[in-house]
C-alpha atoms as a PDB file:
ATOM      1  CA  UNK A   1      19.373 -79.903  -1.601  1.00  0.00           C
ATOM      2  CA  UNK A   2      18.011 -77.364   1.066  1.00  0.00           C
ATOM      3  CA  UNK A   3      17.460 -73.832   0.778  1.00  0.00           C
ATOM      4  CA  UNK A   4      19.095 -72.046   2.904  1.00  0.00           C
ATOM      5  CA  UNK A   5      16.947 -70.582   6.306  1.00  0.00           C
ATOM      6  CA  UNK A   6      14.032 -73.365   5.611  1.00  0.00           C
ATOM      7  CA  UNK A   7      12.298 -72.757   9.068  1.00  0.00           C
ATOM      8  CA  UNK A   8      12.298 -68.941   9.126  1.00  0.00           C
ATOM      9  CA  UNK A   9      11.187 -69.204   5.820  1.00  0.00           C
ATOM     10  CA  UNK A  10       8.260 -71.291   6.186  1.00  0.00           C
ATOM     11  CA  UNK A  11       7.211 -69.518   9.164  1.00  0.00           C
ATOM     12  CA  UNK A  12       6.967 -65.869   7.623  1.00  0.00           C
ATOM     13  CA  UNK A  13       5.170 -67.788   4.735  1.00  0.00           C
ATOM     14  CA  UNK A  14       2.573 -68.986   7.120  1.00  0.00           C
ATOM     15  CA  UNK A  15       2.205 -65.847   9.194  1.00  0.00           C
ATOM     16  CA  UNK A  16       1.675 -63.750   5.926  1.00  0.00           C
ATOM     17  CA  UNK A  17      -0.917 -66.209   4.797  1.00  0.00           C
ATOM     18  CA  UNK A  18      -2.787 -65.970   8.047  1.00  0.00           C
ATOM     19  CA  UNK A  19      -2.738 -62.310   7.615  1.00  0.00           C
ATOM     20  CA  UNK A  20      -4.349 -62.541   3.985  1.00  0.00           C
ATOM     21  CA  UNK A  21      -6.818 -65.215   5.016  1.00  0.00           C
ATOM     22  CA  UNK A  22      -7.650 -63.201   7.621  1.00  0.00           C
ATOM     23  CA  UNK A  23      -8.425 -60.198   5.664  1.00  0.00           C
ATOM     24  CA  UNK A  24      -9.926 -61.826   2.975  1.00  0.00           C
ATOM     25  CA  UNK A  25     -12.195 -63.598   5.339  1.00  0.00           C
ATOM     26  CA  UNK A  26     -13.364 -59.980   7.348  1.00  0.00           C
ATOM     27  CA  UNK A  27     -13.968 -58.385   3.682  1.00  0.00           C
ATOM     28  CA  UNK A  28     -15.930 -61.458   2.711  1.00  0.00           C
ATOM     29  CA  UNK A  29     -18.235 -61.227   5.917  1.00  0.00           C
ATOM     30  CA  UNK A  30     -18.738 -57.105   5.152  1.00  0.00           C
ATOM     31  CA  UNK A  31     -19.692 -57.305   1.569  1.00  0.00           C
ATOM     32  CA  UNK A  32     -22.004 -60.478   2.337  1.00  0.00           C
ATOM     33  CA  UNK A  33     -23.368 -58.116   4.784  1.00  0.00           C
ATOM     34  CA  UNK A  34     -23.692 -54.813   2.791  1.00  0.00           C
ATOM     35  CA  UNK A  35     -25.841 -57.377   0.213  1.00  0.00           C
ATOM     36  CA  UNK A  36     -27.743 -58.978   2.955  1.00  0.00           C
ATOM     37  CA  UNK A  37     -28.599 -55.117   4.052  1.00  0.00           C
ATOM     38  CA  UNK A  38     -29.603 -54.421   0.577  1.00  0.00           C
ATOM     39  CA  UNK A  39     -31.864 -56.940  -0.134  1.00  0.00           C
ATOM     40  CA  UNK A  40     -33.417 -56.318   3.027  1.00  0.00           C
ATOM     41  CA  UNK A  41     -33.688 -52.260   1.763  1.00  0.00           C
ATOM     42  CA  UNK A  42     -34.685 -53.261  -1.474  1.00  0.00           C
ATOM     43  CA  UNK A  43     -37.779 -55.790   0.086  1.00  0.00           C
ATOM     44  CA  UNK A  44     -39.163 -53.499   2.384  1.00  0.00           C
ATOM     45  CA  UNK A  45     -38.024 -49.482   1.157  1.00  0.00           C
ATOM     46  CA  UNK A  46     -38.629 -49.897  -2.559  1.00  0.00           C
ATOM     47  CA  UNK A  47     -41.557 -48.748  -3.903  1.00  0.00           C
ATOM     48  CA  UNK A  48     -43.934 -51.767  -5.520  1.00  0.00           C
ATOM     49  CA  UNK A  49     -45.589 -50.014  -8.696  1.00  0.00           C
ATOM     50  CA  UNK A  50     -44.874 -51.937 -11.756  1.00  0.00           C
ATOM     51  CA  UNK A  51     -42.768 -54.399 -10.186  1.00  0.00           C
ATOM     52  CA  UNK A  52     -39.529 -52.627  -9.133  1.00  0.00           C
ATOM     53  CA  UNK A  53     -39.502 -54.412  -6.118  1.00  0.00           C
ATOM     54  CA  UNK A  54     -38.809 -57.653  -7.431  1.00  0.00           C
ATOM     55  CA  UNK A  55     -37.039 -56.908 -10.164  1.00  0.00           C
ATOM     56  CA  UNK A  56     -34.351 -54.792  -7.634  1.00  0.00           C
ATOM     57  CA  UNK A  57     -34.602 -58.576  -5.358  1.00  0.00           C
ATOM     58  CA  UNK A  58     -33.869 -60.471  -8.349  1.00  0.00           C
ATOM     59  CA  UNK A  59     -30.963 -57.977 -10.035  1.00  0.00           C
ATOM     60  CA  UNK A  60     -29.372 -58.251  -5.833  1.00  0.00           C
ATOM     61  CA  UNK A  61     -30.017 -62.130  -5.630  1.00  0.00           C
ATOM     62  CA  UNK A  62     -28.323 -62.772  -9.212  1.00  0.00           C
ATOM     63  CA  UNK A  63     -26.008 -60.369  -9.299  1.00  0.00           C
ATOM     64  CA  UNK A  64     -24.674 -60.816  -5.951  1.00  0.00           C
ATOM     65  CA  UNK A  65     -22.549 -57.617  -4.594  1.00  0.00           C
ATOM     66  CA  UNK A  66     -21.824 -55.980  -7.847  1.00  0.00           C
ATOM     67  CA  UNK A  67     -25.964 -55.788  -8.025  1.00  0.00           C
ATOM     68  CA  UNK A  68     -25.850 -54.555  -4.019  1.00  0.00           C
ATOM     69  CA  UNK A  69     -23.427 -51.492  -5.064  1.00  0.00           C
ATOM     70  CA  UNK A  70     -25.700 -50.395  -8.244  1.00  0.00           C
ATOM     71  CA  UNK A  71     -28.842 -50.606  -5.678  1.00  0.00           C
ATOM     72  CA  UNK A  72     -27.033 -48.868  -3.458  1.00  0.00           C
ATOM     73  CA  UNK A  73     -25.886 -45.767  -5.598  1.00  0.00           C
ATOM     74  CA  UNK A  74     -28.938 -45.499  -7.913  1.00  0.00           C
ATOM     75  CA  UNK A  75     -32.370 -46.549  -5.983  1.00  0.00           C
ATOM     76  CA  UNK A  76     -31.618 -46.427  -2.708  1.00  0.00           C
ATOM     77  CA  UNK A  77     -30.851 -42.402  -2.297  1.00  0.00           C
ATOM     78  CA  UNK A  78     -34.932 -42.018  -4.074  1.00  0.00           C
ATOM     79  CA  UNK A  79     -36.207 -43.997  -1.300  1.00  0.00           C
ATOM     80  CA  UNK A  80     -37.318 -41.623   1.974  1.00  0.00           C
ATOM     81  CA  UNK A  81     -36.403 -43.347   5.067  1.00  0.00           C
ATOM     82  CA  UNK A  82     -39.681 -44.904   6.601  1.00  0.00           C
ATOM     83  CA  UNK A  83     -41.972 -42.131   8.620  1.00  0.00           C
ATOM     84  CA  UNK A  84     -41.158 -39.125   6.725  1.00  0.00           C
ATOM     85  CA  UNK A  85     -42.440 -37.382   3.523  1.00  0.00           C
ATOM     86  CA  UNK A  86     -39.730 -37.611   1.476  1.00  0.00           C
ATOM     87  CA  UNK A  87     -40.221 -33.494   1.454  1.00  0.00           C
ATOM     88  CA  UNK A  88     -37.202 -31.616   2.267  1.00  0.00           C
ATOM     89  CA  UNK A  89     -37.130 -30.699   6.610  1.00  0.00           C
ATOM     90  CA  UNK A  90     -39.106 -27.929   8.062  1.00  0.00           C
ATOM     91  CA  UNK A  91     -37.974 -26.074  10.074  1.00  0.00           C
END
């Protein structure tokens, strides 16, 4: 027994499922890059007194994006980009 409209059916199933691969695969690639661009902050920006550095590498390498995001929103706004102070602008 067939279902009625098998080929129209199939197709929108297969378009729609494109779709969804296709944005599952682009948010894939951007959150494997926002980590890749944190461990890369966290190895050269973060300061290296008692460690911090590597233990900000290891919580990003184990803990994957979820440990990119907490880098993101709690070390990463101490760190002064490179060549300044870290002092607020003169003007």
């Amino acid at each position: 027994m067939e279902y009625g409209g098998g080929d129209t059916a199939g197709a929108a199933g297969g378009i729609i499922g494109c779709i969804f691969g296709l944005v599952f695969l682009v948010v894939g690639i951007a959150a494997f890059a926002f980590w890749l661009w944190m461990l890369i902050d966290a190895a050269t920006k973060c300061p290296s007194e008692e460690n911090k550095k590597l233990l900000w590498i290891l919580v990003i390498i184990f803990t994957g994006i979820i440990g990119a995001i907490i880098y993101y929103f709690v070390q990463r706004p101490k760190n002064p980009p490179s060549g300044t102070s870290g002092g607020p602008p003169t003007v």
